[in-house]
C-alpha atoms as a PDB file:
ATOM      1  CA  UNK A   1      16.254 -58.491 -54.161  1.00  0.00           C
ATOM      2  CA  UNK A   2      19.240 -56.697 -54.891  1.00  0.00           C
ATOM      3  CA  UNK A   3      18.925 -56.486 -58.125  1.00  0.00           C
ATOM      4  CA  UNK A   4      15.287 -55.255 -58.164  1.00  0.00           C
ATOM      5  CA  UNK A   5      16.780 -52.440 -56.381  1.00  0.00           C
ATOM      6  CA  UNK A   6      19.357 -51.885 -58.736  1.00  0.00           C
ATOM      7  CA  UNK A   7      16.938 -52.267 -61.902  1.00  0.00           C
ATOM      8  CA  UNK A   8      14.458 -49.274 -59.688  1.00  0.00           C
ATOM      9  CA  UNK A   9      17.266 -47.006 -59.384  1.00  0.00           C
ATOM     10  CA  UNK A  10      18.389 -46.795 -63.073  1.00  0.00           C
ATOM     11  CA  UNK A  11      15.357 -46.714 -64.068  1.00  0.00           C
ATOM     12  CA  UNK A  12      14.596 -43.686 -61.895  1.00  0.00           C
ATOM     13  CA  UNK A  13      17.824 -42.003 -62.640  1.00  0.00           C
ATOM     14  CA  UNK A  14      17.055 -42.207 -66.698  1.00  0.00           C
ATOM     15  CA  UNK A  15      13.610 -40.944 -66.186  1.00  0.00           C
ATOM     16  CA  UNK A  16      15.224 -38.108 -64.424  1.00  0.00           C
ATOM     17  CA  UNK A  17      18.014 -37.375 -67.057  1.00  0.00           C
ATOM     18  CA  UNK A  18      15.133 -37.563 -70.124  1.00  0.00           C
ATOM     19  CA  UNK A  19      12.956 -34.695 -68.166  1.00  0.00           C
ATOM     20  CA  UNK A  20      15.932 -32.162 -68.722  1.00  0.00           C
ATOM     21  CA  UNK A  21      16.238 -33.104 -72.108  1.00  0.00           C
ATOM     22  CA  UNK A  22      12.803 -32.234 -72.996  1.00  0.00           C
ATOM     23  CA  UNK A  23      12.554 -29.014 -71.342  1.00  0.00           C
ATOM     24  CA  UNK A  24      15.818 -27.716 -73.440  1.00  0.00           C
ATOM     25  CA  UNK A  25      13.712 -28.865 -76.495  1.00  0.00           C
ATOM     26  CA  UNK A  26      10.833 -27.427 -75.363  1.00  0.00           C
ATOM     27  CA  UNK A  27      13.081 -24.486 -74.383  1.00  0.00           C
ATOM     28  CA  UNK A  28      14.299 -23.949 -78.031  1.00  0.00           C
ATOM     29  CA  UNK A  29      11.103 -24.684 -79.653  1.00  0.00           C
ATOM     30  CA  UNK A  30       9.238 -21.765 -78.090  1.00  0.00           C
ATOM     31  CA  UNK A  31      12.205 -19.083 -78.438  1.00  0.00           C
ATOM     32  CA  UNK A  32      11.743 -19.806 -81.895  1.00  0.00           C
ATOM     33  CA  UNK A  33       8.119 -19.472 -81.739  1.00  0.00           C
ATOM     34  CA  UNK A  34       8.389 -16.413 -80.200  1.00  0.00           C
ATOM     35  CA  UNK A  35      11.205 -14.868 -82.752  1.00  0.00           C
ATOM     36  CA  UNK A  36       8.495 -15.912 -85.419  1.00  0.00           C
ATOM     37  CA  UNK A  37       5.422 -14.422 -83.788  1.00  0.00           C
ATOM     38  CA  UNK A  38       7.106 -10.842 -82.879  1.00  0.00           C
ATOM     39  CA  UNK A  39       8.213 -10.688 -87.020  1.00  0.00           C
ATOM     40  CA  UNK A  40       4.691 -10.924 -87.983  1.00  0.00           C
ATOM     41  CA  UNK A  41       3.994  -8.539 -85.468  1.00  0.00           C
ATOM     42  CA  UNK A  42       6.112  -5.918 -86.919  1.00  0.00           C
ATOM     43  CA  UNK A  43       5.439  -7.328 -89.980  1.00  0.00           C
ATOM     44  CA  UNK A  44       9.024  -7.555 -91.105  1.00  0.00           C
ATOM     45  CA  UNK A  45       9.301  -9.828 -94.207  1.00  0.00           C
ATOM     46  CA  UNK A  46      13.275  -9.801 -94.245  1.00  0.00           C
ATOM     47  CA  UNK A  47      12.965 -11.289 -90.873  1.00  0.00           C
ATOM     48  CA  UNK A  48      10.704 -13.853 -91.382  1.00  0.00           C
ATOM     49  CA  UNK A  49      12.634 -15.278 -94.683  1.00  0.00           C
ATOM     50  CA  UNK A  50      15.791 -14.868 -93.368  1.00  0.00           C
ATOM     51  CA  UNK A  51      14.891 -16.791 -90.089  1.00  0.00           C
ATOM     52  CA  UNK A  52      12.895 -19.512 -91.600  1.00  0.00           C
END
């Protein structure tokens, strides 16, 4: 039984670690997004071959 318990609460605390994770990814993925979006907007070419 003890061990059941054991096995529950890593299990919990990695599913809790991998959530943070994500959301820094997630995070990064839509500041670039974004940088990517407002060049076109302002439709500066420098900007957008310079950043990706």
């Amino acid at each position: 039984m003890k061990k059941l318990v054991l096995i529950l609460t890593l299990t919990l605390c990695f599913d809790c670690f991998s959530q943070e994770v994500e959301t820094a990814e997630v995070a990064a993925v839509k500041s670039v997004v974004n940088q990517f979006f407002e060049s076109l907007e302002k439709l500066d070419i420098v900007l957008i071959k310079h950043r990706f």
